[in-house]
Protein backbone atom coordinates (compact mmCIF):
# COMPACT_ATOMS: atom_id res chain seq x y z
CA UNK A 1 9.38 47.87 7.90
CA UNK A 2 5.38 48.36 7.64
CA UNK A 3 5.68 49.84 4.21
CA UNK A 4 8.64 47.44 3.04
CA UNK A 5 6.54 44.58 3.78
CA UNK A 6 3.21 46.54 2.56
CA UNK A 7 4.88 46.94 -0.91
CA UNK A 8 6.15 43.38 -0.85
CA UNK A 9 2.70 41.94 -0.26
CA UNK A 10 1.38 43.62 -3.21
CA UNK A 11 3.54 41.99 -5.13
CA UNK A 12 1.87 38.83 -4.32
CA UNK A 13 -1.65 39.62 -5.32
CA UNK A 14 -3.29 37.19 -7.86
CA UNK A 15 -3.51 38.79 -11.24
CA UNK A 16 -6.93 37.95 -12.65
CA UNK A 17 -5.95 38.70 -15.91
CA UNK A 18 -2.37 38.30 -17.91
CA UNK A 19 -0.28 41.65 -17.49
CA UNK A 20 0.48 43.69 -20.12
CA UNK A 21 3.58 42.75 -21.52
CA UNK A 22 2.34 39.03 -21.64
CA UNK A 23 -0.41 39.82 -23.87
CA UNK A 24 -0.18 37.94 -27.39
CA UNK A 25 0.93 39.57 -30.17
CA UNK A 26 2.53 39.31 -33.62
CA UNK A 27 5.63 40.99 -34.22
CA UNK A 28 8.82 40.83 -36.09
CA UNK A 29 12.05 39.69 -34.10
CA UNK A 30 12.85 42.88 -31.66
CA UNK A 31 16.55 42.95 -30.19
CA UNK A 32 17.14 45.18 -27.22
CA UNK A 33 20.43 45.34 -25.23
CA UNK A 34 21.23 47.09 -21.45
CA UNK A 35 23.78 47.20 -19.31
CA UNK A 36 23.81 45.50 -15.92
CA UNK A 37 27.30 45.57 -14.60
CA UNK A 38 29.90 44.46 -16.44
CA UNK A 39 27.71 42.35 -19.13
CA UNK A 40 25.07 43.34 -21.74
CA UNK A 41 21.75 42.10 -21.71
CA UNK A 42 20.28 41.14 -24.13
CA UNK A 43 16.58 40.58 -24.90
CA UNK A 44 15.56 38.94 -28.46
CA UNK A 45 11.12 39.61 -28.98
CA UNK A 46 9.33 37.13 -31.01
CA UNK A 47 5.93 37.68 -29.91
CA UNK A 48 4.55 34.34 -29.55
CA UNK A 49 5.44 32.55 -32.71
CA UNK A 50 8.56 30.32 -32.88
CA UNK A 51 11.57 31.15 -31.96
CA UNK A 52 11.37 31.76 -28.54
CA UNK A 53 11.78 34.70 -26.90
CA UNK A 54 15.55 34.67 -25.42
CA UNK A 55 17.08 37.48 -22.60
CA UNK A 56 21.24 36.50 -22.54
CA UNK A 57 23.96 37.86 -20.57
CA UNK A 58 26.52 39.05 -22.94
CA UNK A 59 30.49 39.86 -22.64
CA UNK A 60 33.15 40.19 -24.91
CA UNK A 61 30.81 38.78 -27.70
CA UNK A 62 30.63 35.50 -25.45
CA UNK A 63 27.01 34.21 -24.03
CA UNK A 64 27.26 33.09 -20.76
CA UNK A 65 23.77 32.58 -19.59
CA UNK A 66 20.62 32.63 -21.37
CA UNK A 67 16.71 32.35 -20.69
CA UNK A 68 14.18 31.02 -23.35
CA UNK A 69 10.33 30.92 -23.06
CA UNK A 70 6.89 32.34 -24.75
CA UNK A 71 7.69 35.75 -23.41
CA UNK A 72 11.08 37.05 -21.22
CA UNK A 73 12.06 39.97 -19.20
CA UNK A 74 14.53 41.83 -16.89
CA UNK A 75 12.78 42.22 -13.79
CA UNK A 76 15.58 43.97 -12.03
CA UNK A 77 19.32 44.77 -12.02
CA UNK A 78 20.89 45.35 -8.53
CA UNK A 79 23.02 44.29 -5.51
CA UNK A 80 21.10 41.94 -3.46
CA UNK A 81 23.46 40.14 -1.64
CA UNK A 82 25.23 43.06 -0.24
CA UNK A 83 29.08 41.58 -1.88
CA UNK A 84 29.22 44.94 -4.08
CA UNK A 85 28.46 42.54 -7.44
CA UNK A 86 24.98 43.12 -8.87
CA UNK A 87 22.88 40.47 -9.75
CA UNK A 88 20.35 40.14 -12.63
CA UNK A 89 16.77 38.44 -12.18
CA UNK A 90 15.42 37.23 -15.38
CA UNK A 91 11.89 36.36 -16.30
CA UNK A 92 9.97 33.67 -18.50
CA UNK A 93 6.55 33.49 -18.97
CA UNK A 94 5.10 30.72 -20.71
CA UNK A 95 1.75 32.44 -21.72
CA UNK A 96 -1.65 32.17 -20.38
CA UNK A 97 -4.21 33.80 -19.06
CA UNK A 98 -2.45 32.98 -15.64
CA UNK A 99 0.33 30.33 -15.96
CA UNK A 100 3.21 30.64 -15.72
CA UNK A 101 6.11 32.43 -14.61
CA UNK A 102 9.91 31.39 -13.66
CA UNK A 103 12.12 33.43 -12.18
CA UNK A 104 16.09 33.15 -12.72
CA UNK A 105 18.96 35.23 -10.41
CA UNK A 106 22.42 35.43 -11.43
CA UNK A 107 25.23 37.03 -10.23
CA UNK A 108 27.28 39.33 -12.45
CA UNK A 109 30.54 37.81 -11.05
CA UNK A 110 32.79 36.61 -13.80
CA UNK A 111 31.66 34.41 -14.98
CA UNK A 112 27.88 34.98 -13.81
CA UNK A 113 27.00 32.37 -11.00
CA UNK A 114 23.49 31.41 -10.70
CA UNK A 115 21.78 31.83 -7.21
CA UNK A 116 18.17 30.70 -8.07
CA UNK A 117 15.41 29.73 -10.16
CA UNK A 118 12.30 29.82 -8.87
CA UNK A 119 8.85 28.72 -10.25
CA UNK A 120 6.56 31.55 -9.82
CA UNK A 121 3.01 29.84 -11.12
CA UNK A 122 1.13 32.90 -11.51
CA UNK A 123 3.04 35.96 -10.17
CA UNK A 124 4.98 38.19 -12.27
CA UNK A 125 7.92 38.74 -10.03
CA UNK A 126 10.41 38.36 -6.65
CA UNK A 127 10.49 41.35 -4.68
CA UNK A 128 13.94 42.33 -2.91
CA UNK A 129 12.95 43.31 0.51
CA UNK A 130 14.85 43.14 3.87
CA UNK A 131 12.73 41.19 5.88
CA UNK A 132 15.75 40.13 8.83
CA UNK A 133 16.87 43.99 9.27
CA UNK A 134 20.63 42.25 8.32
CA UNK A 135 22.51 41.28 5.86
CA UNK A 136 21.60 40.51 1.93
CA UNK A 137 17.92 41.34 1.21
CA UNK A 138 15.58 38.55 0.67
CA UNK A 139 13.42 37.92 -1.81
CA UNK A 140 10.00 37.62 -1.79
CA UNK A 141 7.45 35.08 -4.39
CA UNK A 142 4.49 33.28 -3.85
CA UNK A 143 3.17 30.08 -3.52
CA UNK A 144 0.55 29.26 -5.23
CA UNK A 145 -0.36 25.48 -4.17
CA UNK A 146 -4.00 25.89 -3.48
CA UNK A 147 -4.73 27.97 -6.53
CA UNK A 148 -8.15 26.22 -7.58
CA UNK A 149 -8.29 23.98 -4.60
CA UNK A 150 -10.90 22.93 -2.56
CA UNK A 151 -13.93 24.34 -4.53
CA UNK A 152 -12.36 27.80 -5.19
CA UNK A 153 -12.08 29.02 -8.43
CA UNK A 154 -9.26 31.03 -9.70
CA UNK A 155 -10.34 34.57 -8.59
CA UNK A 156 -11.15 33.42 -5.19
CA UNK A 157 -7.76 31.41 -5.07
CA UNK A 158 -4.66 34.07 -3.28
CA UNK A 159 -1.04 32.60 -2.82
CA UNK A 160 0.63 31.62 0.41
CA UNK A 161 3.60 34.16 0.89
CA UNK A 162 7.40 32.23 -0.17
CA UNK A 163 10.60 33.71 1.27
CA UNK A 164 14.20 33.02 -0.40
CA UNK A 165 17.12 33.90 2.06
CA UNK A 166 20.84 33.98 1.24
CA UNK A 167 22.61 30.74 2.65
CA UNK A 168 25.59 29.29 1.70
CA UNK A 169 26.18 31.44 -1.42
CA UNK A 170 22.80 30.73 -2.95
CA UNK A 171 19.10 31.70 -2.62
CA UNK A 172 17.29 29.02 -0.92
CA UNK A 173 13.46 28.75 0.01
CA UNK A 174 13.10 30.10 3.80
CA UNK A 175 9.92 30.80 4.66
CA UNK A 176 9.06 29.18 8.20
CA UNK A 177 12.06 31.16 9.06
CA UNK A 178 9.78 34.52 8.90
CA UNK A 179 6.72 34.26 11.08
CA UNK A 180 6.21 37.67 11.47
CA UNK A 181 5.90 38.37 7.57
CA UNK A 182 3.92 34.92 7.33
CA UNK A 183 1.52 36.53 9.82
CA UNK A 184 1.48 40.13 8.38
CA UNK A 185 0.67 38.82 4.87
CA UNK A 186 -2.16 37.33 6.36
CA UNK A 187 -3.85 39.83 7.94
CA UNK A 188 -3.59 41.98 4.88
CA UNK A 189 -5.99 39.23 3.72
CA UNK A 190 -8.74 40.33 5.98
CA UNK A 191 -11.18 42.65 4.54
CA UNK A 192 -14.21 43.82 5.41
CA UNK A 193 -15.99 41.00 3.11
CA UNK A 194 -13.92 38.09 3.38
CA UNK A 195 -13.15 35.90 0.65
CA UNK A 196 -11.84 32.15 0.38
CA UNK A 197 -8.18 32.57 -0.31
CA UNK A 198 -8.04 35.22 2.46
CA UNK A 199 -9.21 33.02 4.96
CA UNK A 200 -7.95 29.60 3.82
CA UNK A 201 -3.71 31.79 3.76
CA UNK A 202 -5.54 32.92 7.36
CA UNK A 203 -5.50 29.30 8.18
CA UNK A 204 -2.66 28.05 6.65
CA UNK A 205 -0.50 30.54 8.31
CA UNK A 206 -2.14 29.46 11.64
CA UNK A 207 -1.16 25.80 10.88
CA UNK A 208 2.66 26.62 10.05
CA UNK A 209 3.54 29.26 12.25
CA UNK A 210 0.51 27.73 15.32
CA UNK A 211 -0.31 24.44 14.54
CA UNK A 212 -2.93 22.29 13.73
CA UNK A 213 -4.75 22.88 16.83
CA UNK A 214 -4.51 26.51 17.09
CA UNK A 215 -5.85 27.15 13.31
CA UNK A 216 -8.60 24.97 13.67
CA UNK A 217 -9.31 26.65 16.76
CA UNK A 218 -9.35 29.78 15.12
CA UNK A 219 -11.56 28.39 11.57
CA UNK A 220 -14.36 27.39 14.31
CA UNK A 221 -14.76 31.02 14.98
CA UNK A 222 -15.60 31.96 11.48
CA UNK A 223 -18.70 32.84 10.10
CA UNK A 224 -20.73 30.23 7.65
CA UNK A 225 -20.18 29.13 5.26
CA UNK A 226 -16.19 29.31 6.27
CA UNK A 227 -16.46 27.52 9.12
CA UNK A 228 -17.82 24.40 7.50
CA UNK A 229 -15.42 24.54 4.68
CA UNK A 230 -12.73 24.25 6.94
CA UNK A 231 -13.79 21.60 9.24
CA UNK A 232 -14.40 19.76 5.71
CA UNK A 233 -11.46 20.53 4.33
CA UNK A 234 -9.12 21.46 7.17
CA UNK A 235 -7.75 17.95 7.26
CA UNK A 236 -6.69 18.01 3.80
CA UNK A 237 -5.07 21.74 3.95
CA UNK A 238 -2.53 20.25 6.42
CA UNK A 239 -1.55 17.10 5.35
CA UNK A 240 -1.04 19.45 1.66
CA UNK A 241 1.06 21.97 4.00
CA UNK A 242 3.37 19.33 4.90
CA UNK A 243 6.23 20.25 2.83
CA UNK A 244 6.03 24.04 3.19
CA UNK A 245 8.73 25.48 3.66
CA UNK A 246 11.07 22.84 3.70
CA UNK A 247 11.25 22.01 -0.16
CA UNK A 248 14.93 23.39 -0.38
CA UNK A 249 16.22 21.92 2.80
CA UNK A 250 17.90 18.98 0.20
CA UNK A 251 19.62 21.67 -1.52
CA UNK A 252 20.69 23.08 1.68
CA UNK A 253 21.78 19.77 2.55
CA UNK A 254 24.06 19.67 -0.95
CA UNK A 255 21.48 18.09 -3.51
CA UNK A 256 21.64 19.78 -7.09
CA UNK A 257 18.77 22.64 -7.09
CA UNK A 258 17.24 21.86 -9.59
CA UNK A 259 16.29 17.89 -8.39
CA UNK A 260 13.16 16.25 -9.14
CA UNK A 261 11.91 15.61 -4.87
CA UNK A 262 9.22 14.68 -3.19
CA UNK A 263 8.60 14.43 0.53
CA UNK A 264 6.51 15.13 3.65
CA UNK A 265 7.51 16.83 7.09
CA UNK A 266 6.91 15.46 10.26
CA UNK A 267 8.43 14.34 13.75
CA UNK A 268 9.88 11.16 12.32
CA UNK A 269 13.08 10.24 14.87
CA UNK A 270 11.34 12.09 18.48
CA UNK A 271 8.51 14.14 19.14
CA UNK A 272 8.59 17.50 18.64
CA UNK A 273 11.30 17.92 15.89
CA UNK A 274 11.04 19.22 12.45
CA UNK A 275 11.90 16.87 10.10
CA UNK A 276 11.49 15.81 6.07
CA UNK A 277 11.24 13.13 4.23
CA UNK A 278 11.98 13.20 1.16
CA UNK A 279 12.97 11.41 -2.21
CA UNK A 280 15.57 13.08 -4.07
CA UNK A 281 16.68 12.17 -8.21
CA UNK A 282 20.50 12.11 -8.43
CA UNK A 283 22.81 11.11 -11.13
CA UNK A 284 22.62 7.44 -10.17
CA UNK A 285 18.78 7.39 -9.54
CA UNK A 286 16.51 8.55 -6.45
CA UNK A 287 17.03 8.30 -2.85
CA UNK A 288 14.65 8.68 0.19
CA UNK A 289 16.80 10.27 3.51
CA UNK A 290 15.60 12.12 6.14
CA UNK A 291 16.81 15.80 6.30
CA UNK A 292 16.84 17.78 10.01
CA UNK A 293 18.20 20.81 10.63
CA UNK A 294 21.33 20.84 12.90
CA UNK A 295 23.43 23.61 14.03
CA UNK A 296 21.70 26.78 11.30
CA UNK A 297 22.16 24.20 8.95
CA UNK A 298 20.20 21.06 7.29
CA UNK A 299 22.02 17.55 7.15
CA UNK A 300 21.17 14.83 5.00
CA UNK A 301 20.70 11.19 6.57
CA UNK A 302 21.81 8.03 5.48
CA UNK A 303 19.98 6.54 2.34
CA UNK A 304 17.21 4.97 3.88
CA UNK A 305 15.51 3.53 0.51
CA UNK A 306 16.77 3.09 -3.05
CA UNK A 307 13.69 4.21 -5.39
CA UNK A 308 13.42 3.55 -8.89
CA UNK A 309 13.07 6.85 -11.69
CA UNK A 310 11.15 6.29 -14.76
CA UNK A 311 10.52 9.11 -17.45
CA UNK A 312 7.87 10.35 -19.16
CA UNK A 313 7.90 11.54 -22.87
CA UNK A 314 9.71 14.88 -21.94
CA UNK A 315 12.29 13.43 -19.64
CA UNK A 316 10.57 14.47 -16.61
CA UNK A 317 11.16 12.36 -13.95
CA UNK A 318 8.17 9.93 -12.01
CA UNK A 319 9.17 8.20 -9.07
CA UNK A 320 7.43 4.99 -8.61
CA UNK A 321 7.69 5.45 -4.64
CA UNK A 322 7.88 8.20 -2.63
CA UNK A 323 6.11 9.69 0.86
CA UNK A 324 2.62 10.08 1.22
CA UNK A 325 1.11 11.23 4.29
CA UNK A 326 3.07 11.32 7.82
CA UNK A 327 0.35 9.78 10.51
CA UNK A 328 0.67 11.17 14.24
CA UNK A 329 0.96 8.38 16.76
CA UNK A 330 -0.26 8.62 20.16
CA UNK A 331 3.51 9.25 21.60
CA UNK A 332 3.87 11.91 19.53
CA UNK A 333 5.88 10.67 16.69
CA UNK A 334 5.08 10.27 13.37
CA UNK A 335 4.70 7.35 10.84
CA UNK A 336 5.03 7.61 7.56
CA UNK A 337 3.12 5.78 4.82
CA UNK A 338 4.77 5.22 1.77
CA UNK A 339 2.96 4.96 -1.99
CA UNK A 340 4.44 1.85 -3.80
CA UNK A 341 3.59 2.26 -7.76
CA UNK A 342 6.29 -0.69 -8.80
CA UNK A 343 4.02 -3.46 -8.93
CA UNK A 344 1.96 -2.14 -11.42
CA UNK A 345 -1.07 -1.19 -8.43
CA UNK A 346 -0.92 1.33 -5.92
CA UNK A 347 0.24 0.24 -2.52
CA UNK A 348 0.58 2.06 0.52
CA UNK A 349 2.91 0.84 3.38
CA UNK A 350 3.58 1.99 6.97
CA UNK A 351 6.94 3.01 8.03
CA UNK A 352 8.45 3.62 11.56
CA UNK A 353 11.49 6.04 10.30
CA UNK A 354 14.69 7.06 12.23
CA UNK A 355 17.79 8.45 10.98
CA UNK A 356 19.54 4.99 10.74
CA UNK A 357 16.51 3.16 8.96
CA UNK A 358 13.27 2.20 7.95
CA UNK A 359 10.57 0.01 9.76
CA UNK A 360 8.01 -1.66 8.28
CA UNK A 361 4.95 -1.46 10.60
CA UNK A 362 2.75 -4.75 10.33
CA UNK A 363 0.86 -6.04 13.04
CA UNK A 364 -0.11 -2.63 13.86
CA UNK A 365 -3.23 -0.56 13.33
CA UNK A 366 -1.46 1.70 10.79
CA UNK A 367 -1.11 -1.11 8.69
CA UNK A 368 -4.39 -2.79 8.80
CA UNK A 369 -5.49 0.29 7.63
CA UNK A 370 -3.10 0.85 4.77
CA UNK A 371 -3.89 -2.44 3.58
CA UNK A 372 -7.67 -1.75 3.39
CA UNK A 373 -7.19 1.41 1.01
CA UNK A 374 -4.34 -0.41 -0.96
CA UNK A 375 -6.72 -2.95 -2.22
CA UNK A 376 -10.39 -0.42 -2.53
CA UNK A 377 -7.25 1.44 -4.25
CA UNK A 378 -5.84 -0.85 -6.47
CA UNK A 379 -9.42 -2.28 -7.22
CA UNK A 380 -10.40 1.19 -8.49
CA UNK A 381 -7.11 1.59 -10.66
CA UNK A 382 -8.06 -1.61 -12.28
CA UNK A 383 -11.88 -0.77 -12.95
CA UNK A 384 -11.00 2.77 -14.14
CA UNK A 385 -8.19 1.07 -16.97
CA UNK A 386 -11.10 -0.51 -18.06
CA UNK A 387 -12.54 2.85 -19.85
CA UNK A 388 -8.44 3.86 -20.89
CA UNK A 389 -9.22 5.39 -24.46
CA UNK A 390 -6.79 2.95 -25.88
CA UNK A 391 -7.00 0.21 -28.45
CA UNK A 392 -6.85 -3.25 -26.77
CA UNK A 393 -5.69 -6.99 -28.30
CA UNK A 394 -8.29 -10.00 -26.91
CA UNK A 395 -4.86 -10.97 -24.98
CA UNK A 396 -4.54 -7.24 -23.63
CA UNK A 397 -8.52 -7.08 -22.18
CA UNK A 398 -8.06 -10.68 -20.72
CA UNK A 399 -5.28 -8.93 -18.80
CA UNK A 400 -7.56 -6.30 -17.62
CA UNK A 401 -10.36 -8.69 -16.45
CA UNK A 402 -7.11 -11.03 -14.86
CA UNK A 403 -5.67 -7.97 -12.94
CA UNK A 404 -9.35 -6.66 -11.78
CA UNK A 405 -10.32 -10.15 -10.53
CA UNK A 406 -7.42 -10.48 -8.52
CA UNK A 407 -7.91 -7.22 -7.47
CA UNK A 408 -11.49 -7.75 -6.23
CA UNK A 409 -10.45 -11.40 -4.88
CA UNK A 410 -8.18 -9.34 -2.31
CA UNK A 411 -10.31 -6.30 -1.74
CA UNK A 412 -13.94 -8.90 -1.22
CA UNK A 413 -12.66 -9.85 2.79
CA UNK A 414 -12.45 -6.00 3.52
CA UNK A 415 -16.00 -5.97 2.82
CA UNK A 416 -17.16 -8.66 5.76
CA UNK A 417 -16.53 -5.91 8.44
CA UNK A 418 -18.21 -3.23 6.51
CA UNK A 419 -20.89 -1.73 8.96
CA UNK A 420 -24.74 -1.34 8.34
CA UNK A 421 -25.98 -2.32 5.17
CA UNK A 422 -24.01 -0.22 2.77
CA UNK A 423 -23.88 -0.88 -1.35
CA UNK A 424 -20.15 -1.53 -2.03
CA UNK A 425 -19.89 -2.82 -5.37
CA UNK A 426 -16.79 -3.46 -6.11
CA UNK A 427 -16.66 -4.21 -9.79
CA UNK A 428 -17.89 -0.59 -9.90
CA UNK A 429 -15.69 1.05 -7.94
CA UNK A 430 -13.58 3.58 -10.31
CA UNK A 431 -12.45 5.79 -7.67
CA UNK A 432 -10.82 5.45 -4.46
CA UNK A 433 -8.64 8.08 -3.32
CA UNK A 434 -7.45 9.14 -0.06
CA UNK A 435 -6.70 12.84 1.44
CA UNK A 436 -5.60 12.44 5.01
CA UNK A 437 -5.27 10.60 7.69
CA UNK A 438 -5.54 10.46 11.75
CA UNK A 439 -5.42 8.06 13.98
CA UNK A 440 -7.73 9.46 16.73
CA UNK A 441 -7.47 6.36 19.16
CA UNK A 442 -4.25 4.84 19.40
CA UNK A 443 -3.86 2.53 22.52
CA UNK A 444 -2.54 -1.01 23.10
CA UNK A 445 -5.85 -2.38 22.45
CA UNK A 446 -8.23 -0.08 20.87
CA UNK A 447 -7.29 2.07 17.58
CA UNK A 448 -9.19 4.39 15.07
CA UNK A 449 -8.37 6.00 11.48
CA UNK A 450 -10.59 8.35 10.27
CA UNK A 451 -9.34 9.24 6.24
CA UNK A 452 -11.12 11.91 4.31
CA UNK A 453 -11.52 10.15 1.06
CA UNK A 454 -13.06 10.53 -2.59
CA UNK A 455 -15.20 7.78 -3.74
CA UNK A 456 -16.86 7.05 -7.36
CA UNK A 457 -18.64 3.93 -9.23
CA UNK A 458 -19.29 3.80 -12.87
CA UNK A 459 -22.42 3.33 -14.30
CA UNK A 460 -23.69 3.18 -18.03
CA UNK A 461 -22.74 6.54 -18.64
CA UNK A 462 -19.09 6.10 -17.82
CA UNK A 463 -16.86 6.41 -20.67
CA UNK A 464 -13.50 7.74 -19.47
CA UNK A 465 -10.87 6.34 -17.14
CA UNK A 466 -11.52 9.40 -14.93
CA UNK A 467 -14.58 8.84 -12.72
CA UNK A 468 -15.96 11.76 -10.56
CA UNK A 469 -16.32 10.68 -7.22
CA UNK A 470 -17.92 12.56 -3.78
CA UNK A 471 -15.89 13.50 -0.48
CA UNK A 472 -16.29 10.94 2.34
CA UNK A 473 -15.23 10.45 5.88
CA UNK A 474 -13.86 7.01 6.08
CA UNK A 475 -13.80 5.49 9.50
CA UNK A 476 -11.82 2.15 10.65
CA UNK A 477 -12.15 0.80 14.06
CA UNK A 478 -9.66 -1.95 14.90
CA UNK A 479 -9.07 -3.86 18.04
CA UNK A 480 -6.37 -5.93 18.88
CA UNK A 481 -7.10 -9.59 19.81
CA UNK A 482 -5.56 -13.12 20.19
CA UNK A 483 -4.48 -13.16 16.63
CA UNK A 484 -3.57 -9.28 16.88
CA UNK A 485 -4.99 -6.58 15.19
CA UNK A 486 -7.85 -6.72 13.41
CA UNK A 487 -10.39 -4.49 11.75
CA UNK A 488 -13.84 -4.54 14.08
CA UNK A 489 -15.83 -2.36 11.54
CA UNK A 490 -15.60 0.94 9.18
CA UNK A 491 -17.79 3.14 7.86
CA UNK A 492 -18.35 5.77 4.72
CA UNK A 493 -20.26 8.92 5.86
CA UNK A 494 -20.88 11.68 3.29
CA UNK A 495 -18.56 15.35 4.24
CA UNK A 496 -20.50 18.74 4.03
CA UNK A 497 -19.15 21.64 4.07
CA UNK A 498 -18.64 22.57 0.34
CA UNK A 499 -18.25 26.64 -0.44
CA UNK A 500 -21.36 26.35 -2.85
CA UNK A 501 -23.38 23.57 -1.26
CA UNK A 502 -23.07 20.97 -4.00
């Protein structure tokens, strides 16, 4: 098992520079055909100048299945599910000097039947590997979500490991299922001269497999400057660790594979379970449910929200509402706060969820605070417009100035409570973003949110809608009184702990 998952790991490994057969070239159209089982594969070369590169499955002169990208492959031709068929995985690679790889499995039944496709980001392959010592092998990718995150750069970054296991007659994502290989992976990131990505999948792995708790915990044993990375960013890694490992648990549940979703786990219904919440695009639209595994398998909820799909100028789908950030309550249970894009300004709105329904949480701490980034929010959405590289009417800039006034109108009671003397200016504000958040006192009486947030103003060198902003620690004190709850004071206090000191 040591060497199986030895050889496994290495297939994970960033590549700091594009492999071989991914290199660019010019070339005339190459056509090579194989055999794998009872079809003929077949692999057309352009190089990369139009057409496409295409690798088919091929029978009786009839195309059955096809890949198209930059660049295509056959990464391997065998029985992986144990049924005596063999199955074919097939490669794209869109070209880069990273970026990007997808991975397709069929299986050479007749006609082929497609088991997965998997977006591989930077890593050339799956490896087959039998991780469960039963049954079909599964394969093994990489997840590359933190690739250039939190100050790293790309050579620093390493993947988190992904597993797909063999459920229900397809290849599904299954990776909190394997601790053992989450926590060997790991460990094969500690060297003798540590590096980011080693310890940040070190932590990670803590925080899926441990907890919160226990990987912190852990990060406060590290040397400097690791330590202070993580208790800078630590908050952020987990709330962006929400979803692992439960991104296929709508397919489980009998959503189409391939469907645009977006969700966060958490203890929604009771304390202690696993849960996600996610929006899912359908044929008639998007729908938020909550998904919880039941009996070795995953069930789909009731519709708990109807949300509304727009699409971009590819077709690709944006939802205009979706999950955010799940909030720990005092009990145990977790909120969730919903972003709300359909009026036009960002909007984020507490929710106490259950498998029949949705709450709206409003004279509650959660709220108060939800409300106070939803206007600094919105406020910054409207001031950053301002610099859109666009060509405006007079009618379209009064529009502008009409949405940011009535966005500073809201936001300008938020800043009564503001505590110590503090330069706020609104009308400036071109950046207000929001990472995590935790309620660290959450009584009857007496709450706190502390949110790690990012926070810019323009000035007279501002000429683009995107305005750099530095990492704060936003804290909200609220008490509840007569009227009920109401925010006593909050504060901005500048987070350390960057990898290079800026």
């Amino acid at each position: 098992m040591n060497r199986v998952i030895l050889k496994a790991l290495t297939l994970l490994l960033p590549a700091l520079l594009p492999p071989a057969h991914a290199q660019a070239r010019l070339a005339p159209v190459k056509t090579t055909l194989g055999a794998c089982g009872a079809y003929t594969v077949r692999t057309q070369e352009n190089g990369f100048e139009d057409p496409l590169d295409r690798v088919s499955l091929v029978r009786g002169g009839v195309t059955y299945a096809a890949v198209e990208d930059t660049m295509v492959s056959v990464d391997f031709c065998r029985d992986v599910t144990g049924d005596g068929v063999p199955e074919v995985l097939l490669a794209g690679f869109s070209g880069g000097a990273h970026c990007c790889f997808t991975h397709t499995l069929y299986s050479l039944s007749r006609p082929p039947r497609k088991l997965l496709t998997a977006f591989s980001a930077h890593s050339e392959t799956l490896g087959a590997v039998q991780l469960d010592g039963k049954g079909p092998l599964e394969l093994v990718g990489a997840d590359w979500r933190f690739a250039y995150g939190y100050g790293m750069s790309f050579a620093e970054s390493a993947p988190l490991p992904v597993v797909y296991s063999f459920l229900n007659g397809a290849y599904v994502e299954n990776t909190r299922a394997f601790p053992a290989f989450m926590g060997a992976y790991a460990r094969d990131m500690t060297t003798a001269e540590p590096f980011s990505g080693g310890v940040l999948v070190n932590y990670a792995t803590r925080v899926v497999t441990q907890g919160a708790a226990a990987a912190d915990t852990w990060a406060q044993g590290l040397a400097q400057p690791y330590r202070a990375w993580l208790a800078n960013y630590g908050p952020d890694v987990q709330r962006d660790l929400s979803d692992f490992g439960l991104w296929d648990w709508p397919t489980r549940a009998g959503a189409a594979p391939g469907a645009a979703r977006r969700g966060i786990g958490g203890s929604f219904s009771a304390p202690g379970t696993r849960e996600y919440l996610a929006v899912v695009v359908g044929p008639g639209g998007a729908q938020l449910r909550l998904y919880r595994p039941q009996g070795g398998q995953v069930v789909a909820g009731r519709a708990l929200l109807s949300v509304p799909v727009t699409r971009d100028g590819s077709g690709t789908a944006e939802l205009r509402v979706s999950p955010d950030v799940a909030v720990r309550r005092a009990g145990g249970r977790d909120d969730a706060l919903i972003r709300d894009e359909r009026s036009g300004s960002v909007r984020f709105v507490p929710y106490r969820v259950s498998a029949a329904g949705l709450t709206e949480l409003k004279d509650d701490p959660l709220a108060l605070t939800a409300r106070l980034v939803s206007d600094l929010s919105a406020v910054a959405q409207h001031v950053a417009s301002q610099y859109r590289n666009v060509n405006r009417t007079d009618a379209q800039r009064a529009e502008v100035q009409r949405r940011l006034d009535a966005a500073v109108t809201r936001a300008e009671p938020w800043l009564v409570p503001l505590e110590a003397e503090l330069d706020f200016p609104l009308r400036e504000l071109g950046n207000f973003t929001f990472s995590s958040v935790r309620l660290t006192r959450d009584t009857a009486t007496q709450a706190q949110a502390v949110l790690t947030t990012t926070v810019g103003f323009t000035d007279a060198k501002t000429d683009s809608e995107y305005v750099s902003g530095e990492r704060f620690t936003l804290t909200v004190n609220l008490a509840r009184r007569a009227g009920g709850w109401q925010v006593t004071d909050w504060t901005l206090a500048p987070r350390t702990g960057e990898l290079y000191g800026h």
